[in-house]
PDB file of N, CA and C in Angstrom:
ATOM      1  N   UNK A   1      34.364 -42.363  34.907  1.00  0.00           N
ATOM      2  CA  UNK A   1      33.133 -42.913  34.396  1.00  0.00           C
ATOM      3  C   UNK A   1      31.969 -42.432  35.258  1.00  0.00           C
ATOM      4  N   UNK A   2      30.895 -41.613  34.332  1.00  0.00           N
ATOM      5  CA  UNK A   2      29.953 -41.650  35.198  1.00  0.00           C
ATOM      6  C   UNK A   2      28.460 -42.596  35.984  1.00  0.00           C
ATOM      7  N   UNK A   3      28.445 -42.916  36.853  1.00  0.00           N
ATOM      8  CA  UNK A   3      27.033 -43.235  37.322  1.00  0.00           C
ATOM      9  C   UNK A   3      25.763 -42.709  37.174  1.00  0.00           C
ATOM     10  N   UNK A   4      25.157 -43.714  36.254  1.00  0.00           N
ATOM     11  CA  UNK A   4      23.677 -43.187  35.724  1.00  0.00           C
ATOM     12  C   UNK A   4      22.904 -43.590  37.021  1.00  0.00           C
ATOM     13  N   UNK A   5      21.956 -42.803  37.633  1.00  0.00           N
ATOM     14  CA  UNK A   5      20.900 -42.725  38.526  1.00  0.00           C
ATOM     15  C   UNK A   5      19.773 -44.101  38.213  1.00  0.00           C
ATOM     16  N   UNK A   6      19.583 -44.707  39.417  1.00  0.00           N
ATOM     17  CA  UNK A   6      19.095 -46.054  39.073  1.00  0.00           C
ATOM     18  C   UNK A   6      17.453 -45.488  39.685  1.00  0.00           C
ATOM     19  N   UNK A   7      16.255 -45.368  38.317  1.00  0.00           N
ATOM     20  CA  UNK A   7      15.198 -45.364  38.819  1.00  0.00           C
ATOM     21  C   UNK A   7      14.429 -46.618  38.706  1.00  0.00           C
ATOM     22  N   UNK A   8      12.813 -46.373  39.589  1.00  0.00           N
ATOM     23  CA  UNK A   8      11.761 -47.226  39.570  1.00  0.00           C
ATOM     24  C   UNK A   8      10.540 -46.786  38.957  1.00  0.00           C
ATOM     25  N   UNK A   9       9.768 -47.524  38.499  1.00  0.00           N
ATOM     26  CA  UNK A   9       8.362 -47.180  38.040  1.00  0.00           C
ATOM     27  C   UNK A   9       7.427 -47.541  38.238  1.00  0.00           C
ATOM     28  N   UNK A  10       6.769 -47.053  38.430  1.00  0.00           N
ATOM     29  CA  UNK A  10       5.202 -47.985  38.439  1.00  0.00           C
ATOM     30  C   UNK A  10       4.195 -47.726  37.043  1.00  0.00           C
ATOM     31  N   UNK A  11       4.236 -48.972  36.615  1.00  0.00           N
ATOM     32  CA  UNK A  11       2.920 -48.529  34.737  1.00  0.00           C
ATOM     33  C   UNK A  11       2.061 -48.905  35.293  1.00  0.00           C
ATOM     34  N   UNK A  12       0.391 -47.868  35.508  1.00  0.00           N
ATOM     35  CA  UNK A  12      -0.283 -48.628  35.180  1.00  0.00           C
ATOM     36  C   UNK A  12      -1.643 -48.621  34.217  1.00  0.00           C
ATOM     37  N   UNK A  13      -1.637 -49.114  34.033  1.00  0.00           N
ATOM     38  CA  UNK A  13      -2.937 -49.297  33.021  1.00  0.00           C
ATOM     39  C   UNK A  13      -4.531 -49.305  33.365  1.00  0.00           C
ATOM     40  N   UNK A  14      -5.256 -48.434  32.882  1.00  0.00           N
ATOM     41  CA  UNK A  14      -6.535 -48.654  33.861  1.00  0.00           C
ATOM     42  C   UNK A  14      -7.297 -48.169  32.791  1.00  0.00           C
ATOM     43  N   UNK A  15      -8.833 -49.056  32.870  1.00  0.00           N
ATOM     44  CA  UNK A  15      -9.868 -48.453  32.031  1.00  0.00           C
ATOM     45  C   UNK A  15     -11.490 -48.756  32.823  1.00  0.00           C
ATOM     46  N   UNK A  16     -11.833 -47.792  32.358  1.00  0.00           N
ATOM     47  CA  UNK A  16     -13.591 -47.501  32.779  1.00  0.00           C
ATOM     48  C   UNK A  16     -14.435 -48.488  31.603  1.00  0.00           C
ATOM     49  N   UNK A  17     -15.424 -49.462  32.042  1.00  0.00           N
ATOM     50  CA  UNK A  17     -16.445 -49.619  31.849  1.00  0.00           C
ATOM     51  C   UNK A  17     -17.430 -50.123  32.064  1.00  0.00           C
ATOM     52  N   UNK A  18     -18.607 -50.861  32.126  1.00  0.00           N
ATOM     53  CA  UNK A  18     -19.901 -51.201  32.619  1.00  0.00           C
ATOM     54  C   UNK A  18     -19.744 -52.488  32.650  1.00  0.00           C
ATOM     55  N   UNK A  19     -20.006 -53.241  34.199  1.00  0.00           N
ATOM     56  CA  UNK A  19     -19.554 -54.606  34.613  1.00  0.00           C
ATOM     57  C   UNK A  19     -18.831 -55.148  33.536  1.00  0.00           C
ATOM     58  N   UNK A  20     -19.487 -56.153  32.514  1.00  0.00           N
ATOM     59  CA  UNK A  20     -18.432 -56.898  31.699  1.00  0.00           C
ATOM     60  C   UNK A  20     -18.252 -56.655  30.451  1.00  0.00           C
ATOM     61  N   UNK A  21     -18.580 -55.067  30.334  1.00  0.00           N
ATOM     62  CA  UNK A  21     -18.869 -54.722  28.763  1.00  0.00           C
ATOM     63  C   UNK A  21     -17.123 -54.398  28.323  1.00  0.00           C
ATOM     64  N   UNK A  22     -17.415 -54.033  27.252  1.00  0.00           N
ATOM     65  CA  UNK A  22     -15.574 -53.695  26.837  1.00  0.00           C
ATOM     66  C   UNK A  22     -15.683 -52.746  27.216  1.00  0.00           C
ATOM     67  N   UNK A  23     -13.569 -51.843  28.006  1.00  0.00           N
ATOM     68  CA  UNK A  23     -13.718 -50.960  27.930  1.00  0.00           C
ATOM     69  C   UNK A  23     -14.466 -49.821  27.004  1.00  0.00           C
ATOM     70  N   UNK A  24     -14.810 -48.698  27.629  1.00  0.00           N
ATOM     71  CA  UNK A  24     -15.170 -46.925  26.983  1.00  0.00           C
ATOM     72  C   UNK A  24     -14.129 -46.360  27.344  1.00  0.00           C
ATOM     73  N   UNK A  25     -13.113 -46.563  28.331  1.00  0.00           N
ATOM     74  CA  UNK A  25     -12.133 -45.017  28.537  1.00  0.00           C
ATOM     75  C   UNK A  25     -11.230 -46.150  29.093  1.00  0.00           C
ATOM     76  N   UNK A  26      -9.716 -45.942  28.311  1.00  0.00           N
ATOM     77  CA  UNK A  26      -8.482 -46.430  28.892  1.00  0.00           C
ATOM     78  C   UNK A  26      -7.743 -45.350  29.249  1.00  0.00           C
ATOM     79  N   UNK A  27      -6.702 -45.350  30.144  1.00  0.00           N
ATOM     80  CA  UNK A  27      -5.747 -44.821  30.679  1.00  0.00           C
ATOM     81  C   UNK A  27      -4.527 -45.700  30.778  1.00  0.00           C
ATOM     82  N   UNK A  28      -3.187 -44.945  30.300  1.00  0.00           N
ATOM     83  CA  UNK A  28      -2.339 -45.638  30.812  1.00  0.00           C
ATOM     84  C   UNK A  28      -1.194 -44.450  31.485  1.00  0.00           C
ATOM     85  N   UNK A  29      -0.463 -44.864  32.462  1.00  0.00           N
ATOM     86  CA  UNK A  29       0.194 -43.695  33.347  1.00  0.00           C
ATOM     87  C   UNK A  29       1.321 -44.191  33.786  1.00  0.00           C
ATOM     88  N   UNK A  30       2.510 -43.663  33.837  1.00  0.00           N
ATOM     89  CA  UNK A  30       3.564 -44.343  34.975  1.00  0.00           C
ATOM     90  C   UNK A  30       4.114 -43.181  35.844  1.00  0.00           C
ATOM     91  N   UNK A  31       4.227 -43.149  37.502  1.00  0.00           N
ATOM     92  CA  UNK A  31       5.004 -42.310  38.214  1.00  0.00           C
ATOM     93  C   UNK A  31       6.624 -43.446  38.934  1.00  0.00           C
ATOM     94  N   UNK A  32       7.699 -42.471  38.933  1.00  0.00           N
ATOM     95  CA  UNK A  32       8.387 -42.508  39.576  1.00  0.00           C
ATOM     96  C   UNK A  32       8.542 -43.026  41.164  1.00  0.00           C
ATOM     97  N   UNK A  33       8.877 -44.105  41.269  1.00  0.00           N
ATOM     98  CA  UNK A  33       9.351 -44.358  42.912  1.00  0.00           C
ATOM     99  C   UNK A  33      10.566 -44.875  43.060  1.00  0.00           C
ATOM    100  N   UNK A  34      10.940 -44.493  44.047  1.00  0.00           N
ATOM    101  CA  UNK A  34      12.093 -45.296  44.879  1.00  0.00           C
ATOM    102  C   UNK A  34      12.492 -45.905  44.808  1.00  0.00           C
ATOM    103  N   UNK A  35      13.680 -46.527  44.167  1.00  0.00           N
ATOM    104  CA  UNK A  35      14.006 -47.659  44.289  1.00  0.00           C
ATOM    105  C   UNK A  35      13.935 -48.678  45.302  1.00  0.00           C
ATOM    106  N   UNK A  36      14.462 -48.123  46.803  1.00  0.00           N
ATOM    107  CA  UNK A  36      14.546 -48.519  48.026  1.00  0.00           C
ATOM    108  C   UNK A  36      13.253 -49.139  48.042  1.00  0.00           C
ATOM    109  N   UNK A  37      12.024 -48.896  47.797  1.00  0.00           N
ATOM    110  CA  UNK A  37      10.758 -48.824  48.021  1.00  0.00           C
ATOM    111  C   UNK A  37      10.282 -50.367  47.509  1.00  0.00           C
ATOM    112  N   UNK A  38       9.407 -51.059  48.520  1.00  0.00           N
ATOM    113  CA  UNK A  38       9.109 -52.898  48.041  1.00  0.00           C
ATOM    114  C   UNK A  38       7.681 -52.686  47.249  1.00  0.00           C
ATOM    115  N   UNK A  39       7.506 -53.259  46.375  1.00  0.00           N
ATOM    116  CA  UNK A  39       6.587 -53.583  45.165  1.00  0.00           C
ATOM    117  C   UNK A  39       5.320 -53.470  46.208  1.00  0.00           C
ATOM    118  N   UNK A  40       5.256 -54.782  47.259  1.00  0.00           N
ATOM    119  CA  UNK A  40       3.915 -54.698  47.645  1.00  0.00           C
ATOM    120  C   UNK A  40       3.459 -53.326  48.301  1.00  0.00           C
ATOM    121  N   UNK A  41       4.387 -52.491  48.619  1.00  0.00           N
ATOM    122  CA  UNK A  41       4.038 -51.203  49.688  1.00  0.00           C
ATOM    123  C   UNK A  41       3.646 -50.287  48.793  1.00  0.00           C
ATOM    124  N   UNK A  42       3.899 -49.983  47.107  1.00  0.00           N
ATOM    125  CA  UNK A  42       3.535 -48.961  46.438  1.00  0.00           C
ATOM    126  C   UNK A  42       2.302 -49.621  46.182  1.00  0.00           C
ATOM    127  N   UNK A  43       1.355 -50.546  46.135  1.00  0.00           N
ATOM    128  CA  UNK A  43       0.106 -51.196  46.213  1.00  0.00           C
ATOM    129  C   UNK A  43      -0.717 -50.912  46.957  1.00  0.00           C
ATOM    130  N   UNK A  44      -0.275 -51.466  48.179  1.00  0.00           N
ATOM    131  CA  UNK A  44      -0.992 -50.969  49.630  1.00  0.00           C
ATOM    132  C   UNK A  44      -1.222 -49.258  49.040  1.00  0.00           C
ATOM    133  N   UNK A  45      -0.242 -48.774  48.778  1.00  0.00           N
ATOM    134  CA  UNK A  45      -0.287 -47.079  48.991  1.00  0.00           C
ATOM    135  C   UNK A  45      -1.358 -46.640  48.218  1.00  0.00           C
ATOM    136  N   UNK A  46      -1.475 -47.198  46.953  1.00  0.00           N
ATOM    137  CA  UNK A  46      -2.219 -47.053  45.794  1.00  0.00           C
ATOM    138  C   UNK A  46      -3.704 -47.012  46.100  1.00  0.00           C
ATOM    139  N   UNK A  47      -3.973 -48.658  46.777  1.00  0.00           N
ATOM    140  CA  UNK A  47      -5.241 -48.971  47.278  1.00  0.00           C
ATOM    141  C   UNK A  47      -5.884 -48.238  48.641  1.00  0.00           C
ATOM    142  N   UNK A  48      -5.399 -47.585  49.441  1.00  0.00           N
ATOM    143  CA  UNK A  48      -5.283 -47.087  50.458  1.00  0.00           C
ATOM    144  C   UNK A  48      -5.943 -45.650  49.809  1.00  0.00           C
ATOM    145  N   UNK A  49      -5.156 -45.450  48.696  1.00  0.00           N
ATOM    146  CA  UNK A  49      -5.846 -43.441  48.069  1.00  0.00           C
ATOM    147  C   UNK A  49      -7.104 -43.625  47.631  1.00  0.00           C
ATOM    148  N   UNK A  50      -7.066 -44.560  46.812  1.00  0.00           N
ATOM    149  CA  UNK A  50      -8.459 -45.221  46.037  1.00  0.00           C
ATOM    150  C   UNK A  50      -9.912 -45.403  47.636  1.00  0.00           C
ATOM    151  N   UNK A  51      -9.719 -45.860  48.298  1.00  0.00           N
ATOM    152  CA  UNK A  51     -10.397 -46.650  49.124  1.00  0.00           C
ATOM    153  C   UNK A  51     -10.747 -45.256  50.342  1.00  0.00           C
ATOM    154  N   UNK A  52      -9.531 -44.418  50.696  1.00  0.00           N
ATOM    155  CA  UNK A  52      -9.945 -43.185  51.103  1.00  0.00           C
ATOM    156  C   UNK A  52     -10.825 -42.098  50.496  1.00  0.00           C
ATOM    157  N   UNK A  53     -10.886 -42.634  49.020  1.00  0.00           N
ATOM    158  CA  UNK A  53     -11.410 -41.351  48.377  1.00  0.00           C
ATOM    159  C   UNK A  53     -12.861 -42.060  47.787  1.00  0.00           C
ATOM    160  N   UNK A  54     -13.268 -43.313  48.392  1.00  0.00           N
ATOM    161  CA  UNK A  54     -14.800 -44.058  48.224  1.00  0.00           C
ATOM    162  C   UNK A  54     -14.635 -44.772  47.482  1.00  0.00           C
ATOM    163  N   UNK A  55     -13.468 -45.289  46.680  1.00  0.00           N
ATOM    164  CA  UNK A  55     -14.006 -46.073  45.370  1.00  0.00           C
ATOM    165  C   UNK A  55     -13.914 -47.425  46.002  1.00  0.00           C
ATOM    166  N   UNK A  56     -14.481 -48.188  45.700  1.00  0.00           N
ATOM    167  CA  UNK A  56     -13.999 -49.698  46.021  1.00  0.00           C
ATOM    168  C   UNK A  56     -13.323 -50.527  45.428  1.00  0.00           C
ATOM    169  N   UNK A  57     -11.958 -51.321  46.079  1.00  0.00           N
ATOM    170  CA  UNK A  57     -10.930 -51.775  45.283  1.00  0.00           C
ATOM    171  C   UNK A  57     -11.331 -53.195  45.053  1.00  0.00           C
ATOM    172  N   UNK A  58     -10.631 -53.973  44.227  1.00  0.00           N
ATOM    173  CA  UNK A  58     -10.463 -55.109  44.321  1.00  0.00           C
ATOM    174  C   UNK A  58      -8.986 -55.570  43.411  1.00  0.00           C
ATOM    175  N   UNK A  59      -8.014 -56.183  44.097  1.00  0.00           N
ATOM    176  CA  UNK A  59      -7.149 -55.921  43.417  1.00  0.00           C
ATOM    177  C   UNK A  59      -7.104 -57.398  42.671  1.00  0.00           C
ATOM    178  N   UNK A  60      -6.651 -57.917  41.536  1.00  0.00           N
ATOM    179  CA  UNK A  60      -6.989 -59.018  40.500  1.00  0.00           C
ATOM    180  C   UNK A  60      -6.204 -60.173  40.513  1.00  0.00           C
ATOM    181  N   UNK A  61      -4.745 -59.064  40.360  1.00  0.00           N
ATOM    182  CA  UNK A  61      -3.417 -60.347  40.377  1.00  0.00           C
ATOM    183  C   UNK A  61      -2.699 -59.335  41.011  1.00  0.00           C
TER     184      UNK A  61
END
């Protein structure tokens, strides 16, 4: 019997628009991680690229 490869994902969903107007531009994306890898650390990692590259985060839930 073979063993199917156990992956992880991250979805996420993101859209552009003007303080509280409805989105103009959605995105939705998922990459591959690690299983080994803890939920809150692919976050940190996330917010960490964002925040290096000027944008300002705020994370919601």
């Amino acid at each position: 019997m073979e063993i199917d490869r156990i992956c992880k994902y991250c979805h996420v969903s993101a859209y552009v628009a003007y303080d509280n107007c409805s989105p103009v531009y959605k995105k939705t994306f998922k990459f591959e991680i690690s299983p080994s890898t803890h939920n809150s650390i692919i976050w940190d990692k996330i917010i960490k690229i964002l925040k290096k590259n000027g944008i300002k985060v705020e994370l919601k839930s």
